[in-house]
Protein backbone atom coordinates (compact mmCIF):
# COMPACT_ATOMS: atom_id res chain seq x y z
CA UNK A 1 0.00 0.00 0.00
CA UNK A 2 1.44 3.51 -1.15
CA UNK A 3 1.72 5.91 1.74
CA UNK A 4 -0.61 8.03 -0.03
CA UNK A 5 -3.40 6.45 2.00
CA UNK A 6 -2.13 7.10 5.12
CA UNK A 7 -1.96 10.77 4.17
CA UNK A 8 -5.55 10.59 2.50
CA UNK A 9 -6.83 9.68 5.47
CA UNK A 10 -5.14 12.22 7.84
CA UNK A 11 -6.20 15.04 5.68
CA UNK A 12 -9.93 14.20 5.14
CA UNK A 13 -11.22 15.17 7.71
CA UNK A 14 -11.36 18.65 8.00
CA UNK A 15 -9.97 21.33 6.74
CA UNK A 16 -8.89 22.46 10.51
CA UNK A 17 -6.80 18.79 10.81
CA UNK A 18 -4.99 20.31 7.46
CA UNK A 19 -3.68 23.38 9.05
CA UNK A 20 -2.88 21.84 12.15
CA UNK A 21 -1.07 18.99 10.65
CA UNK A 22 1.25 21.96 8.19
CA UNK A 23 1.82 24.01 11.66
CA UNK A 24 2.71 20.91 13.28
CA UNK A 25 5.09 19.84 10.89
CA UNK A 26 6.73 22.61 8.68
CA UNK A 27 5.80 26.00 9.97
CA UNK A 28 8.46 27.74 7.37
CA UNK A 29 5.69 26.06 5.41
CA UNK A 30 3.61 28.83 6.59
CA UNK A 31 5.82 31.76 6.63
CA UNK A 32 7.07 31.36 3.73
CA UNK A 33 3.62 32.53 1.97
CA UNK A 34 4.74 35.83 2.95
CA UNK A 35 8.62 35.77 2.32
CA UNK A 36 8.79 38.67 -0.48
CA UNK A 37 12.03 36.87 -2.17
CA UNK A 38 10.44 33.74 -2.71
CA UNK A 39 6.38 35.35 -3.99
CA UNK A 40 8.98 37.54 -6.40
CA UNK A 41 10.63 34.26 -7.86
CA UNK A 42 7.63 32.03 -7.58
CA UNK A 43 4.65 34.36 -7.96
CA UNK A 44 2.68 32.74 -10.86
CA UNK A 45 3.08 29.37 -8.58
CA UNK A 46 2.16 31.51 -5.30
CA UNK A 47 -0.96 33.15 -7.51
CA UNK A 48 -2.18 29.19 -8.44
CA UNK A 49 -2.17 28.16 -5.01
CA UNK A 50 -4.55 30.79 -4.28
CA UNK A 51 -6.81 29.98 -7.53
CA UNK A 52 -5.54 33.10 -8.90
CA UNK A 53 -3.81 32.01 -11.94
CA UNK A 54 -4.16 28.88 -13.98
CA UNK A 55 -1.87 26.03 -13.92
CA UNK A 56 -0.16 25.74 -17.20
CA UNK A 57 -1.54 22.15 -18.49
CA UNK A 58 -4.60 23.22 -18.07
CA UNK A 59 -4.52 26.13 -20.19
CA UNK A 60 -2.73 23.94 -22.78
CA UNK A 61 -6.20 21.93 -22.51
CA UNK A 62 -7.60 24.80 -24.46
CA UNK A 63 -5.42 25.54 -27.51
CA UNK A 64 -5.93 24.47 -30.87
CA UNK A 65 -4.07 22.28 -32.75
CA UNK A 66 -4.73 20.09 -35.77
CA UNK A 67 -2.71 17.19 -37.18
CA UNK A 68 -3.30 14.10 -38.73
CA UNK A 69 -2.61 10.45 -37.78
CA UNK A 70 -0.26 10.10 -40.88
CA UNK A 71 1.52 13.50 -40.01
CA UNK A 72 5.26 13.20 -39.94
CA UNK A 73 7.31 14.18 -36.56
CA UNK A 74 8.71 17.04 -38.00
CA UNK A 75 4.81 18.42 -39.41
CA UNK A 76 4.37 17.65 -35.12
CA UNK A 77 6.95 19.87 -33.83
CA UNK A 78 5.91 22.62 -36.53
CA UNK A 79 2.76 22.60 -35.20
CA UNK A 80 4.06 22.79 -31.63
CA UNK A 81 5.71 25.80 -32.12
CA UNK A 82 2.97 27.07 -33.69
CA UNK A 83 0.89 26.12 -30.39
CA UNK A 84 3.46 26.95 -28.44
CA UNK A 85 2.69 30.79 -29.57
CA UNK A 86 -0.76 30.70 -29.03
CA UNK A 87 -0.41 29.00 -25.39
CA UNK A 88 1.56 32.43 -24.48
CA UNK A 89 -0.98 34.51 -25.58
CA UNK A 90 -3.77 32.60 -24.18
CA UNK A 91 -1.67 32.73 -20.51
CA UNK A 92 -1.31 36.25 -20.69
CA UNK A 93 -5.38 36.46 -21.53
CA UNK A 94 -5.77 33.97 -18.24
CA UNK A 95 -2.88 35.65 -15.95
CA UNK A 96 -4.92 38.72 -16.78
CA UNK A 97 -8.33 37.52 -15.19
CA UNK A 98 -9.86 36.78 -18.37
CA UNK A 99 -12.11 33.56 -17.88
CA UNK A 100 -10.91 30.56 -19.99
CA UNK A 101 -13.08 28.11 -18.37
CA UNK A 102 -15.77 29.35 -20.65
CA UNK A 103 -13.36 28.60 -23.68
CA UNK A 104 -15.03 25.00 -25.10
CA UNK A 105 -12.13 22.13 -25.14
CA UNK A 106 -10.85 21.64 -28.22
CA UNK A 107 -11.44 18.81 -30.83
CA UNK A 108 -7.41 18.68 -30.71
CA UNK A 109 -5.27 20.47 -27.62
CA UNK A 110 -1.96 22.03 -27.21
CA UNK A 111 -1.77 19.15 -24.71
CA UNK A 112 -3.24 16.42 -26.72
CA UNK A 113 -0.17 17.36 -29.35
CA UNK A 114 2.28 16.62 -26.68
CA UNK A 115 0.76 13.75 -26.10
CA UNK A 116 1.14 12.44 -29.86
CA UNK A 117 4.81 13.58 -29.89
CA UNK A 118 5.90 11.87 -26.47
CA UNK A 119 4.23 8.82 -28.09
CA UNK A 120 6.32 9.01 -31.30
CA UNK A 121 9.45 10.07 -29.22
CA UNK A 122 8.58 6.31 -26.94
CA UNK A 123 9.23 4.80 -30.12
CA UNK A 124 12.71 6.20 -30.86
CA UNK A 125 13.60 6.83 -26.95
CA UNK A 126 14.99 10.18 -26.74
CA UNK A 127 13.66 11.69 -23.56
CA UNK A 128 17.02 11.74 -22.36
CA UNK A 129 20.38 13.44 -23.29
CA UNK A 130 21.83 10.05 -23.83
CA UNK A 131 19.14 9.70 -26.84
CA UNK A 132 19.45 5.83 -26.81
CA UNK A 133 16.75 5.27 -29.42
CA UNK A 134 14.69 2.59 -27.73
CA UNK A 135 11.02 1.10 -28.70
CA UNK A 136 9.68 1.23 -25.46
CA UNK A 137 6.16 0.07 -27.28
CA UNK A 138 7.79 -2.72 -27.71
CA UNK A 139 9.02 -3.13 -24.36
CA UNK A 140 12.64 -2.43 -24.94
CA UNK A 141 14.99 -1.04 -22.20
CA UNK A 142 17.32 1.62 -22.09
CA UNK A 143 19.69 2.73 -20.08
CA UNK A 144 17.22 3.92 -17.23
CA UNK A 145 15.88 0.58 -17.39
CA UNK A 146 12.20 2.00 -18.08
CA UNK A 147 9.63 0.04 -20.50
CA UNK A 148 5.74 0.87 -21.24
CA UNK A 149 4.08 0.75 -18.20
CA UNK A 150 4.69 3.23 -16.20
CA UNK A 151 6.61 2.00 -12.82
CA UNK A 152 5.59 3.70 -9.50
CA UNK A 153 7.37 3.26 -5.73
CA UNK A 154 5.40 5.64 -4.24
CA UNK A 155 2.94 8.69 -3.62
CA UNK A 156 2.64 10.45 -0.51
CA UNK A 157 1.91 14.09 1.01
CA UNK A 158 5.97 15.29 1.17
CA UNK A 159 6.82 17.13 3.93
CA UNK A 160 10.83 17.25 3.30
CA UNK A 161 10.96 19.40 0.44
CA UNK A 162 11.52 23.25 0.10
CA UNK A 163 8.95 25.02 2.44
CA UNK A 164 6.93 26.64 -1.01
CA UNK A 165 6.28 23.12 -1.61
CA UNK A 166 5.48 21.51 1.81
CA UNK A 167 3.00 19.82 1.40
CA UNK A 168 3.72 18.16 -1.95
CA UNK A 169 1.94 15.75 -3.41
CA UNK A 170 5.13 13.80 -4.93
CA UNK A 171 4.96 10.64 -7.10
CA UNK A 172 7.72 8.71 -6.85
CA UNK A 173 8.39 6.69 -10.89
CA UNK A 174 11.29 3.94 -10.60
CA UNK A 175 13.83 4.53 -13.01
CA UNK A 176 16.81 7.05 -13.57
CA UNK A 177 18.92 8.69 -16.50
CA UNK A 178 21.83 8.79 -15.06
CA UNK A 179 23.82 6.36 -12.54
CA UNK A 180 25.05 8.75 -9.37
CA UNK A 181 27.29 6.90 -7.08
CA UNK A 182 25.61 8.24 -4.11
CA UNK A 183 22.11 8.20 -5.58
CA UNK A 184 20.30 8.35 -1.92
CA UNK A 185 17.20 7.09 -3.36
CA UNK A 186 19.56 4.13 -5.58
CA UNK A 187 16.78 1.96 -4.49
CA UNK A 188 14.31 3.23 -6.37
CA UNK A 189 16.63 4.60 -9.29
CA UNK A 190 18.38 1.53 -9.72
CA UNK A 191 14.89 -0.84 -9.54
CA UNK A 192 15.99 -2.26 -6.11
CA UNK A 193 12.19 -1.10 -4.18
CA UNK A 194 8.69 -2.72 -5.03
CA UNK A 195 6.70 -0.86 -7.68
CA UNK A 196 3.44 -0.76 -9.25
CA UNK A 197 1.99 -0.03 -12.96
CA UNK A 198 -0.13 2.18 -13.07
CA UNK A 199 -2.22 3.56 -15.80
CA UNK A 200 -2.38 7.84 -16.64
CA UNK A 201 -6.22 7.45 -15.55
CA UNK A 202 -4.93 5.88 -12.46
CA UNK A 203 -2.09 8.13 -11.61
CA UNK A 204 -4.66 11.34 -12.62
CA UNK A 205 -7.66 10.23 -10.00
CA UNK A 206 -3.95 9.86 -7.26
CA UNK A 207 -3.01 13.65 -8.48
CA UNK A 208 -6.60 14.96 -7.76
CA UNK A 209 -6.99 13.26 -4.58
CA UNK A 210 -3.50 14.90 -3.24
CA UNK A 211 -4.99 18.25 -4.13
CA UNK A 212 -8.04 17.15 -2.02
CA UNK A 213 -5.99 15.85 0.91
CA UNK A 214 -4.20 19.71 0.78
CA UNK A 215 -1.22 18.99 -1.11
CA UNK A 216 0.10 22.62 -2.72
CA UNK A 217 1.04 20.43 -6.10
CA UNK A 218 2.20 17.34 -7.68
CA UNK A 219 5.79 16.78 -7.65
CA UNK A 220 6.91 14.59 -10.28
CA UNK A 221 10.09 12.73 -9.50
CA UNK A 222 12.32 9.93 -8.66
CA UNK A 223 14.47 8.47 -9.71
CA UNK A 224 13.92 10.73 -12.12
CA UNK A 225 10.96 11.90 -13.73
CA UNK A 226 12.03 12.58 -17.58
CA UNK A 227 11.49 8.93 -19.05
CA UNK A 228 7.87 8.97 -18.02
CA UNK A 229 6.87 12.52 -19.20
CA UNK A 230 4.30 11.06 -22.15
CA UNK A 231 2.78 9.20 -19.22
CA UNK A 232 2.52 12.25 -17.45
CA UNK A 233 1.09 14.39 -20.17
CA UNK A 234 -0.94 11.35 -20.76
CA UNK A 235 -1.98 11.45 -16.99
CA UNK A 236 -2.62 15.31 -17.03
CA UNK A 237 -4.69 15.25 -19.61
CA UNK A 238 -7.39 13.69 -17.13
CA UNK A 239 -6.45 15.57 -13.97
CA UNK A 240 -9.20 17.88 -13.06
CA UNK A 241 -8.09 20.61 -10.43
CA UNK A 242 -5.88 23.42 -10.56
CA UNK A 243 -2.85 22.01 -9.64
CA UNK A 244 0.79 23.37 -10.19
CA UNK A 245 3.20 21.00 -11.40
CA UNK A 246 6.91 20.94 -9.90
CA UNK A 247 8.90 19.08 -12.21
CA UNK A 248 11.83 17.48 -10.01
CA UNK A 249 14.86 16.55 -12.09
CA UNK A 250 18.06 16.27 -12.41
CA UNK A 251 18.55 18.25 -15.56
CA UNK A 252 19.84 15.52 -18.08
CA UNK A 253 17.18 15.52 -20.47
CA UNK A 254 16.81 16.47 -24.50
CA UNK A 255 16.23 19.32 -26.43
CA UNK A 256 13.00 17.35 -27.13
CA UNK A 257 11.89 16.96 -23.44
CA UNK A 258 12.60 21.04 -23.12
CA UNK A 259 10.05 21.69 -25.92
CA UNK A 260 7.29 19.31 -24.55
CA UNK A 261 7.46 20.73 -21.13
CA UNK A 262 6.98 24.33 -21.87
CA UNK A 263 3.10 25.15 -21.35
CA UNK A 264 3.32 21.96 -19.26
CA UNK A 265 5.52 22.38 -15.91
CA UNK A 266 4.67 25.41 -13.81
CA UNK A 267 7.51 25.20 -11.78
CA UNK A 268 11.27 23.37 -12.90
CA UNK A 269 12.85 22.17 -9.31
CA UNK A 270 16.01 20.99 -11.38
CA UNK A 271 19.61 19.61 -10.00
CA UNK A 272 22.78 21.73 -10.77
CA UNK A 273 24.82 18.66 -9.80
CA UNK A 274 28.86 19.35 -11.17
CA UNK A 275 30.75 22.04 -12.83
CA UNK A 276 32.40 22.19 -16.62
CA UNK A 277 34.82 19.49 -15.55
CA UNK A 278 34.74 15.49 -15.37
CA UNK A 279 33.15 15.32 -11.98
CA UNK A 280 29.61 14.43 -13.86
CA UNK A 281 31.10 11.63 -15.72
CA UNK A 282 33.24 10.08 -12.94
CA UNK A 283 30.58 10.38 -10.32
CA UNK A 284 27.15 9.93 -12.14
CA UNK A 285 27.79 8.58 -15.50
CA UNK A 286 26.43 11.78 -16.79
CA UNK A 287 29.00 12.53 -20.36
CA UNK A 288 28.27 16.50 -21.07
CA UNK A 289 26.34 17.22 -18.25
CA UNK A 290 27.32 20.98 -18.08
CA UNK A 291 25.82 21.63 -21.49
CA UNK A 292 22.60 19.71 -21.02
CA UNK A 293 22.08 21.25 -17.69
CA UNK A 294 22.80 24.70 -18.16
CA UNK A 295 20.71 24.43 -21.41
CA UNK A 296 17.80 23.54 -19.92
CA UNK A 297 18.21 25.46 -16.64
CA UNK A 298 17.70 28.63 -19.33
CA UNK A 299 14.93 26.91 -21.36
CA UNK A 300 13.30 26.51 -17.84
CA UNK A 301 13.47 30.24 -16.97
CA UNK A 302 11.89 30.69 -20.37
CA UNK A 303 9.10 28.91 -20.10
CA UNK A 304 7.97 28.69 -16.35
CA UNK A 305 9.58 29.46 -12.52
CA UNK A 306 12.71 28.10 -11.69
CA UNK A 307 14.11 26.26 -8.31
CA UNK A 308 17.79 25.06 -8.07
CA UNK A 309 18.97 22.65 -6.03
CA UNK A 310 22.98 22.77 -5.19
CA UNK A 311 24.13 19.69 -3.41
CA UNK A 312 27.29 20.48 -2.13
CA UNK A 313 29.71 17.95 -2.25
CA UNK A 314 32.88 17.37 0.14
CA UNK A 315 36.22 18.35 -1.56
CA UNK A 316 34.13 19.72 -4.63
CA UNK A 317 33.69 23.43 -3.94
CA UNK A 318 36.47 24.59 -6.42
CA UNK A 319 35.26 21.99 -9.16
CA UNK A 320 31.86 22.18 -9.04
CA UNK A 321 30.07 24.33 -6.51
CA UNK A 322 31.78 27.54 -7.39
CA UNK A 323 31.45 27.40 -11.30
CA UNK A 324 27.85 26.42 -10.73
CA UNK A 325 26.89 29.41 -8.21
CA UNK A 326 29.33 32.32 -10.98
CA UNK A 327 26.89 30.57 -13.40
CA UNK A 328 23.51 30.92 -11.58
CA UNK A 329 24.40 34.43 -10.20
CA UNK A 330 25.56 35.42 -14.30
CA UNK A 331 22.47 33.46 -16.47
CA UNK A 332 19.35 33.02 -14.35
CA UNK A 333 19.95 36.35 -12.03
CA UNK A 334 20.38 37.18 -8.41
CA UNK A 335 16.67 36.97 -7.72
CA UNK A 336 16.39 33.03 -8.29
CA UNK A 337 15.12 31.11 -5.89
CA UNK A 338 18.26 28.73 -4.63
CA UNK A 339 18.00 25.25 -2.35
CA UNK A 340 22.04 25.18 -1.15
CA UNK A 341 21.58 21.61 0.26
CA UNK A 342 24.33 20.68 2.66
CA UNK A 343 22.78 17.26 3.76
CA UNK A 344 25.52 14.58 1.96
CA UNK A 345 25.74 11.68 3.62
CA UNK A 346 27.75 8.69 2.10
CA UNK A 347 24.98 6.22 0.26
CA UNK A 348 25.25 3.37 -2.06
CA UNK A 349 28.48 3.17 -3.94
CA UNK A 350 29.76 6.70 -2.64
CA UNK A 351 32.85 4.50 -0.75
CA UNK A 352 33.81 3.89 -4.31
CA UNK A 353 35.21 7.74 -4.59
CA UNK A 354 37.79 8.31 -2.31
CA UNK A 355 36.52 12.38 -1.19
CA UNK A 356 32.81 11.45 -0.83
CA UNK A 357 33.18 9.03 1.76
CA UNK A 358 32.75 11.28 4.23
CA UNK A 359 30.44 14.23 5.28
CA UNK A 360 31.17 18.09 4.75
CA UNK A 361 33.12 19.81 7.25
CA UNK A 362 32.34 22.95 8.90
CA UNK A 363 34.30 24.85 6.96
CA UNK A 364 32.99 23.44 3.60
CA UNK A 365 29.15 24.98 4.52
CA UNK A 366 30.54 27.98 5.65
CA UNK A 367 32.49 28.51 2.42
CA UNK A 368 29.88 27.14 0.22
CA UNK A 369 27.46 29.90 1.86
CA UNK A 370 30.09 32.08 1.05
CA UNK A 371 30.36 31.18 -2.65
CA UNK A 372 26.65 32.12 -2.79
CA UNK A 373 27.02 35.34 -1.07
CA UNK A 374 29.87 36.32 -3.48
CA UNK A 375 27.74 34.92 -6.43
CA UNK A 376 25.29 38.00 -5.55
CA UNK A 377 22.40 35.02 -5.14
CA UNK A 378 19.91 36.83 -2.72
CA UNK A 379 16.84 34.27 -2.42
CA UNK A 380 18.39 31.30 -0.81
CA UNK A 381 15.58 28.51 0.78
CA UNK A 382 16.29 28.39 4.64
């Protein structure tokens, strides 16, 4: 039994249990509705909690598009960008208090094109940076091990995640794109923890019923969240409420991936794992990491609100954590909204790299919350 349940159950009762329980457990949880750093970063996310604003997938439910069964991939992605266009216009019209619940569903959606791209991109597997080319149709694996059916550990009410978040209805897919020798949650990334397959009907009646139980969104992750995403437009596509999404990654996904979740993710919660050098490939397995992620740490900023999470890493503040902060401060701005996570603790195979078998030092935190103060990054989650 997922420990969704368990959560179900404490939230149903009343909305009074609700606050009590997010008092008793994260009050930052609380606070943090009023910290003016984080409404700045995060205010179209801040605005949908509220039922201000509209969560992005569901304004994609409302575009136009048009395309055929026989059209090719590349007619697909024209058409996209095409949509793509109108879904910015048709945000503004909705961020602007214009009703579009009275706009009739379309025939064919903005979202129901996703949808028909992730399914040819299944096909020819290239969610991922490594692009391996896969027919997951046909039940082939790649290197994150995923196949058709989408593979679940878990879904639960998160109360451990940054205090904008808490609490967060995350959904926990089996799987991962890349092979970190700490991984903390290797269990689940490397296919080590019981699953369970569950259908995008299934997983959308889970997503509404977190939003019921007073989760603040769903939080798609892992392992790692990128080889599922046509399951999750898939499973959007039937969720009901206004619900932001947080999509929780680790970065190392295509060009592809970046296109299909703009007008789909409200808010990118994305790893900045290793600077320019060979840390990424040593470590994780992760050949041109720098690249991927600081491509898509700009496409996010483009297209939606931006978290980054920094795990520091002992004896890897000159390699990684300092080029990574010059480049947050430089490309994404002052302003963004920054999780500077000094939590490492040796897991899995970490023993296997002689400087992360141990835990930072004092010294490492205070010079890594240095780095960021020199880095001129301003909105740091406490």
């Amino acid at each position: 039994m997922f420990r969704v349940h368990l959560f179900r159950t404490l939230y149903s009762r009343t909305h009074g249990v609700k606050m009590r329980m997010r008092r008793i457990y994260r009050p930052d949880a609380a606070t943090v509705l009023e910290d003016v750093a984080a409404k700045r970063s995060l205010s179209r996310y801040f605005s949908i909690l509220q039922n201000g604003k509209t969560a992005k997938f569901m304004v994609a439910k409302k575009v136009p598009a048009k395309w055929g069964d026989k059209s090719s991939l590349a007619t697909l992605w024209t058409e996209h960008a095409r949509c793509t266009g109108e879904f910015q216009s048709l945000e503004i019209k909705a961020d602007e208090g214009r009703l579009i619940n009275k706009i009739p569903l379309p025939k064919q959606s903005y979202l129901d094109l996703k949808i028909a791209i992730g399914k040819r991109i299944l096909r020819n597997c290239h969610f991922c940076s490594r692009k391996c080319g896969k027919d997951r149709t046909k039940g082939e694996l790649g290197y994150c091990g995923c196949s058709n059916g989408m593979a679940v550990s878990s879904i639960f009410a998160h109360m451990g995640e940054e205090p904008e978040l808490v609490p967060s209805g995350t959904i926990f897919t089996m799987g991962c794109t890349i092979c970190c020798c700490h991984c903390q949650n290797w269990e689940i990334s490397q296919w080590k923890a019981e699953s369970a397959h569950y259908k995008p009907e299934e997983i959308a009646e889970e997503i509404d019923s977190l939003s019921l139980s007073g989760c603040r969104n769903a939080n798609l992750v892992g392992g790692e969240p990128t080889p599922w995403l046509w399951h999750w437009l898939k499973a959007f596509n039937h969720v009901k409420v206004n619900m932001p999404i947080v999509w929780n990654s680790n970065s190392y996904y295509s060009e592809e991936t970046a296109k299909l979740l703009a007008g789909f993710a409200d808010v990118y919660l994305l790893d900045f794992k290793y600077g320019p050098g060979d840390c990424a490939v040593r470590i994780s397995d992760a050949p041109a990491y720098w690249e991927m992620c600081t491509r898509n740490h700009l496409e996010a900023k483009k297209h939606g609100e931006l978290i980054v999470r920094v795990l520091v890493l002992p004896s890897h503040l000159d390699c990684c954590t300092t080029p990574i902060l010059n480049w947050i401060g430089e490309n994404l701005g002052p302003e963004t909204r920054l999780n500077l996570m000094f939590q490492y603790r040796p897991e899995w195979k970490a023993n296997e790299i002689p400087e992360l078998r141990r835990r930072l030092t004092k010294e490492e935190i205070a010079k890594a919350a240095c780095l960021a103060r020199k880095a001129g990054l301003t909105n740091i989650a406490s």
